[in-house]
C-alpha atoms as a PDB file:
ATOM      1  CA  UNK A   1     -28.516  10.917  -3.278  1.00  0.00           C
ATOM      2  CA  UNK A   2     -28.149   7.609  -4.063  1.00  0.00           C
ATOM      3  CA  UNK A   3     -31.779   5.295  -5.263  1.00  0.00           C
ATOM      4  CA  UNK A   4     -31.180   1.544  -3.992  1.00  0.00           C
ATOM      5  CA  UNK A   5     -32.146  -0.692  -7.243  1.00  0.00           C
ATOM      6  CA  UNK A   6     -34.957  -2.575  -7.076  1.00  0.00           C
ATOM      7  CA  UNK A   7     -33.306  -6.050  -6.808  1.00  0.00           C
ATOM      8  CA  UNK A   8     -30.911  -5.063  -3.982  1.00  0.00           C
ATOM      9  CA  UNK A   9     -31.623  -6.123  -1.194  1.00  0.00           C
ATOM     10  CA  UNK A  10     -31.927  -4.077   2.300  1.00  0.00           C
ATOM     11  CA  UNK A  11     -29.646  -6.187   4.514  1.00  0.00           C
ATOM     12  CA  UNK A  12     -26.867  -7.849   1.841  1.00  0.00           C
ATOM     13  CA  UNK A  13     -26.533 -11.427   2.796  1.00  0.00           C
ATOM     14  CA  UNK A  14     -22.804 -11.105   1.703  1.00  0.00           C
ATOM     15  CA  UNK A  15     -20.679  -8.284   2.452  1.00  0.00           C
ATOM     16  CA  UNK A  16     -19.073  -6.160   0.045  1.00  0.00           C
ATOM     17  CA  UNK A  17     -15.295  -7.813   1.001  1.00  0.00           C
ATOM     18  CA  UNK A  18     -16.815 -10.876   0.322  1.00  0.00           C
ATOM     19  CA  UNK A  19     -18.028  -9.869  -2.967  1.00  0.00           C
ATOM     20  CA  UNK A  20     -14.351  -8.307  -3.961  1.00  0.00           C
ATOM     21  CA  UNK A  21     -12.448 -11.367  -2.338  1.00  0.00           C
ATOM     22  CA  UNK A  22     -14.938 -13.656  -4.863  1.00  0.00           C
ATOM     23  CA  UNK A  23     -14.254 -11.257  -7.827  1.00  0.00           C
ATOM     24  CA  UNK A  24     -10.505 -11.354  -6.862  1.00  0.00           C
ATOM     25  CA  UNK A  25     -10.587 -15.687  -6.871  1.00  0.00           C
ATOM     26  CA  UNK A  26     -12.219 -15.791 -10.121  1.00  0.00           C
ATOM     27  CA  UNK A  27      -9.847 -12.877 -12.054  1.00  0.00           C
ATOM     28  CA  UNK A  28      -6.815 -14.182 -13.309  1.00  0.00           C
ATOM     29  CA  UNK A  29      -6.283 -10.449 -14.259  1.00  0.00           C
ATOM     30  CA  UNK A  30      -6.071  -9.289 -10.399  1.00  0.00           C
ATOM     31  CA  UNK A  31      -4.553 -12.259  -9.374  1.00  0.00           C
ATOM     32  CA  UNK A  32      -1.323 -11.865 -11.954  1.00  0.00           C
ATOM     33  CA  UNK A  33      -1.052  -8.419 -11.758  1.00  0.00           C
ATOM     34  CA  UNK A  34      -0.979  -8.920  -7.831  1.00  0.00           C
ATOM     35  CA  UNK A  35      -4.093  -6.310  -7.187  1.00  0.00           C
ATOM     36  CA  UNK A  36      -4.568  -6.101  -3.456  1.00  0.00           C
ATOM     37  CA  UNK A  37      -7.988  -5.564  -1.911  1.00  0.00           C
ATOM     38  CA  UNK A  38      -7.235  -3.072   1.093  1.00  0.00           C
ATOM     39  CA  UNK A  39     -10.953  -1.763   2.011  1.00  0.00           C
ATOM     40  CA  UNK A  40     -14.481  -2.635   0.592  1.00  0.00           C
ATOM     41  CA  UNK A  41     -17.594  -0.845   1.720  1.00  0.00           C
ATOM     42  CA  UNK A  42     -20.933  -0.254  -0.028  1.00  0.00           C
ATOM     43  CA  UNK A  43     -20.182   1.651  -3.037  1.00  0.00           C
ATOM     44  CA  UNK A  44     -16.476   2.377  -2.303  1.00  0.00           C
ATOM     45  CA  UNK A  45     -12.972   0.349  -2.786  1.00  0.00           C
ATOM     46  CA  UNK A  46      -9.573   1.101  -2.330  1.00  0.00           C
ATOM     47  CA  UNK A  47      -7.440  -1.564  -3.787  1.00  0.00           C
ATOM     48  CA  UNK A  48      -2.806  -1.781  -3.779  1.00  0.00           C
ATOM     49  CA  UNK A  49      -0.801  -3.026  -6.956  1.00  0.00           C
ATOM     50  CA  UNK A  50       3.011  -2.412  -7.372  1.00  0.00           C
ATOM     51  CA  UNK A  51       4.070  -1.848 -10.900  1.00  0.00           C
ATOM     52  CA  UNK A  52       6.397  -4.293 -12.673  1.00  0.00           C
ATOM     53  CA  UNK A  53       8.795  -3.630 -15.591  1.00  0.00           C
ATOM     54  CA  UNK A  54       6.549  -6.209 -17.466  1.00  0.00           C
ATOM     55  CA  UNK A  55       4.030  -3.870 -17.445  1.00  0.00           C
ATOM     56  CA  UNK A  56       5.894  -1.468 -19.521  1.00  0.00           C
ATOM     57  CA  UNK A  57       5.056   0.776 -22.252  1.00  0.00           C
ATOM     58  CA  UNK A  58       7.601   2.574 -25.404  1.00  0.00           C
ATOM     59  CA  UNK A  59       8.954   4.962 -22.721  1.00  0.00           C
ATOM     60  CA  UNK A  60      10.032   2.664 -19.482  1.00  0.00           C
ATOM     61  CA  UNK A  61       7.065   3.446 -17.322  1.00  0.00           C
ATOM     62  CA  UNK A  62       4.067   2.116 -16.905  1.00  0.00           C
ATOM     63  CA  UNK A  63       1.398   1.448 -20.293  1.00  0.00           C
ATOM     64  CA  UNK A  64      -1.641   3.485 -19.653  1.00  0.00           C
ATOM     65  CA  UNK A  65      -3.857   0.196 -20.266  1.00  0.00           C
ATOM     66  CA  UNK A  66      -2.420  -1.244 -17.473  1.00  0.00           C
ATOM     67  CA  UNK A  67      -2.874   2.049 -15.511  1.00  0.00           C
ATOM     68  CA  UNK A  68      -6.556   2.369 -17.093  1.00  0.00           C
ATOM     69  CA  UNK A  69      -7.295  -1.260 -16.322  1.00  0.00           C
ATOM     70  CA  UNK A  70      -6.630  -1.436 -12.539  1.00  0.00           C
ATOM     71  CA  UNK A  71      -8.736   1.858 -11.711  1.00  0.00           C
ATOM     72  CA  UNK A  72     -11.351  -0.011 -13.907  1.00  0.00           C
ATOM     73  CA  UNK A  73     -10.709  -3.291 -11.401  1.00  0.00           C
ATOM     74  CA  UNK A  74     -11.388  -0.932  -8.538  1.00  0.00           C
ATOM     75  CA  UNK A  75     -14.362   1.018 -10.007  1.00  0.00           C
ATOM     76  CA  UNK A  76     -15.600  -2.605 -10.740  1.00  0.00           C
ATOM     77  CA  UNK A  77     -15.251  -3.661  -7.321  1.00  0.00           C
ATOM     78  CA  UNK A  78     -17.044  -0.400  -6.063  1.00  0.00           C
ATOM     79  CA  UNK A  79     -19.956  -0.919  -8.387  1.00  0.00           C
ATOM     80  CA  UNK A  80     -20.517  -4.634  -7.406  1.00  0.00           C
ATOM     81  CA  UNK A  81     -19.921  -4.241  -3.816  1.00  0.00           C
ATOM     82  CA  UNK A  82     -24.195  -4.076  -3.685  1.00  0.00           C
ATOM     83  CA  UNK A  83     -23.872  -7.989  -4.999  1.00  0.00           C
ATOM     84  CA  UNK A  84     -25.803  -6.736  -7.881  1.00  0.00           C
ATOM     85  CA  UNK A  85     -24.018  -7.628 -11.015  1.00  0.00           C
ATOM     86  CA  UNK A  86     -22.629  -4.629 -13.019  1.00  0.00           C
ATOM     87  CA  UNK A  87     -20.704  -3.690 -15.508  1.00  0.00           C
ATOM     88  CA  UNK A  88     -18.556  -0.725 -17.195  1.00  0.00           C
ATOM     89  CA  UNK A  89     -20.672   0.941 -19.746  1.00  0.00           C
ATOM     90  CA  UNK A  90     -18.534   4.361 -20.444  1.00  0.00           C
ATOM     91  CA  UNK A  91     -15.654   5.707 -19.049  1.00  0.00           C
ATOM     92  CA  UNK A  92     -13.495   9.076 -19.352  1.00  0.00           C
ATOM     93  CA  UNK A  93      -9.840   8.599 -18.819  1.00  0.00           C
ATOM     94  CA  UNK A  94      -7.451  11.158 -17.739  1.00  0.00           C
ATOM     95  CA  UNK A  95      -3.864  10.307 -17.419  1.00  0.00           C
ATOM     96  CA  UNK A  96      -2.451  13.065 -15.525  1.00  0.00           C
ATOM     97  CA  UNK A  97       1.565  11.618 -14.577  1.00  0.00           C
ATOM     98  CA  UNK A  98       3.645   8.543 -16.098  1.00  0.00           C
ATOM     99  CA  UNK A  99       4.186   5.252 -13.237  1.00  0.00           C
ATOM    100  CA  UNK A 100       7.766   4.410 -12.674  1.00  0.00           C
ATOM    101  CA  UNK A 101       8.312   0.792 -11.959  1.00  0.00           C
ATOM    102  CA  UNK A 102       8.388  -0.557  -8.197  1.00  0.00           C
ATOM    103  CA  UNK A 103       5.847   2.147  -7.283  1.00  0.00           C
ATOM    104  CA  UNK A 104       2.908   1.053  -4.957  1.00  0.00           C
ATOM    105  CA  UNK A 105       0.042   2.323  -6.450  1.00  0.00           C
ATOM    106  CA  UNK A 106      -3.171   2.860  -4.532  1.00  0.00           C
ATOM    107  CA  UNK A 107      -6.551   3.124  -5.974  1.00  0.00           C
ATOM    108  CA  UNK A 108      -9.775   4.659  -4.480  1.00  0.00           C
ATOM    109  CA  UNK A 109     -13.152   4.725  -6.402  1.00  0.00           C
ATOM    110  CA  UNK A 110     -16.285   6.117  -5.130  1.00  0.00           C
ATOM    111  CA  UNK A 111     -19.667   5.784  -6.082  1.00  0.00           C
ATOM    112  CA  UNK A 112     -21.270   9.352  -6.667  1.00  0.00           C
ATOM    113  CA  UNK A 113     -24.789   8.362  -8.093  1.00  0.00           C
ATOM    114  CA  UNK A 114     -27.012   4.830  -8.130  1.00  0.00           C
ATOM    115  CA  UNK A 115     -30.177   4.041  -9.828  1.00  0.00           C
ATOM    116  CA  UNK A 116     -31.918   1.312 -10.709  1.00  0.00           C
ATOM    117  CA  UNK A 117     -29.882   0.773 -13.868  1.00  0.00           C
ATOM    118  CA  UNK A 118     -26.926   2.570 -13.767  1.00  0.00           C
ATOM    119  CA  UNK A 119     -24.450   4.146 -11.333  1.00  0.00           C
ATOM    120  CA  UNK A 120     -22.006   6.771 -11.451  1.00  0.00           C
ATOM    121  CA  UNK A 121     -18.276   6.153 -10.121  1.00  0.00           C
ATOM    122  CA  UNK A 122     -14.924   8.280  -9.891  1.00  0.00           C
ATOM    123  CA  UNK A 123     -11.923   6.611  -9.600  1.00  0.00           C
ATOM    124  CA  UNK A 124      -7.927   8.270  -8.735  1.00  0.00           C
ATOM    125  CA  UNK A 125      -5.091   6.245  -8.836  1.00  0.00           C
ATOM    126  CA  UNK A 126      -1.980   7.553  -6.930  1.00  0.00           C
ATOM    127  CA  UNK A 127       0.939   6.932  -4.743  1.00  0.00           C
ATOM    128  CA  UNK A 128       1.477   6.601  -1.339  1.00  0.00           C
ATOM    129  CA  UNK A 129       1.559  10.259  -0.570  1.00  0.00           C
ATOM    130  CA  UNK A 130      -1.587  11.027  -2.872  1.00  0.00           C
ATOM    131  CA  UNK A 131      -0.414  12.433  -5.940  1.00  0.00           C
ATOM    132  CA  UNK A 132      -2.149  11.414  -8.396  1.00  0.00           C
ATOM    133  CA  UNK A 133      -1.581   9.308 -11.893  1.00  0.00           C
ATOM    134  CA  UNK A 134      -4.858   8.816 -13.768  1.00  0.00           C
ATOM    135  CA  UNK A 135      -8.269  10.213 -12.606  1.00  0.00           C
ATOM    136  CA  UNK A 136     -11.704   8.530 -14.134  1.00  0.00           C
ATOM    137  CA  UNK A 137     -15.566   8.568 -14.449  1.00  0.00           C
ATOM    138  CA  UNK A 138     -17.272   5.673 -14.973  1.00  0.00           C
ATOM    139  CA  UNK A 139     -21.028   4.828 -15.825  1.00  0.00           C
ATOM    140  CA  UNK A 140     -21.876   1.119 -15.149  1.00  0.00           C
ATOM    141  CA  UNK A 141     -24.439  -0.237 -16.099  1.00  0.00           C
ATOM    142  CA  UNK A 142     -26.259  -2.772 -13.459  1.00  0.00           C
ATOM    143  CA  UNK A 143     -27.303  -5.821 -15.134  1.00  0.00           C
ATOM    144  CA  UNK A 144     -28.725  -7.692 -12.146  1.00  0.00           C
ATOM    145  CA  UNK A 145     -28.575 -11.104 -10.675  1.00  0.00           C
ATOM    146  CA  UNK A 146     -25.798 -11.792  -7.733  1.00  0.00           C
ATOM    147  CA  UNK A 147     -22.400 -11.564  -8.018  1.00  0.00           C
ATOM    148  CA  UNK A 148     -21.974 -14.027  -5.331  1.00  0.00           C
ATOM    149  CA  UNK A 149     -24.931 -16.526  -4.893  1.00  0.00           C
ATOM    150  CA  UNK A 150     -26.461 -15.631  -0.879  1.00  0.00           C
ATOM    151  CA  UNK A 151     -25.385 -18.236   1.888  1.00  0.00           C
ATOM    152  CA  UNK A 152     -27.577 -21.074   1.596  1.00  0.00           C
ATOM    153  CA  UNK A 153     -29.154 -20.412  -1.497  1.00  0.00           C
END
């Protein structure tokens, strides 16, 4: 069951696409790596990226950081959707298959638990057909204040 926070509001004045199209305009991160924002709902985000030779590790496929960092990017999108800043306070990683370049990845993260402090989020990244590359659980922290100031204030 998930507790709304105490400064989120009952009707958002900016929707949670809005909030992950804002996120995406100010992060050169998503913007260079070419993250795509496919779906954005209250507590949930499924977001594209194709994987580029320049994002390479020892072994040819792709670095785990890179793989760590965009399921972050979508857990982070999840968690803010609320316009209620938040952050990543602890995460468990578990990379389960390597990423060969020019493959599409898709990631999905879900919020499991909210409070007024913290939330709980699990993240997959996979392919097209759903197999899956890295799996993680995420505890953000909510720090308040809006992510994206309301229209007209």
């Amino acid at each position: 069951m998930t507790e709304r926070p105490a400064d989120q509001p009952e009707e958002a004045a900016v929707t949670p696409l809005e909030v992950a199209a804002h996120m995406r305009s100010v992060n050169p991160m998503m913007q260079d790596w070419g993250m795509e924002i496919l779906e954005v709902t209250p507590g949930y985000a499924r977001l594209a990226m194709t994987v580029r030779p320049d994002m390479s590790n020892t072994f040819g496929t792709c670095h785990g950081g890179i793989t760590f960092a965009f399921a972050d990017m979508c857990l982070g999108i999840a968690a803010n959707s609320y316009n209620v800043c938040s952050v990543t306070a602890s995460s468990d990683v578990q990379f389960l298959a390597p990423i060969p370049f020019g493959t599409r990845v898709i990631g999905l993260a879900t919020q499991t638990w909210r409070g007024p402090r913290n939330g709980f989020y699990d993240a997959r990244v996979e392919n097209g057909e759903g197999a899956p590359f890295i799996l993680v659980r995420a505890r953000f922290r909510i720090i308040g204040g809006p992510v994206v100031p309301a229209r007209g204030g």
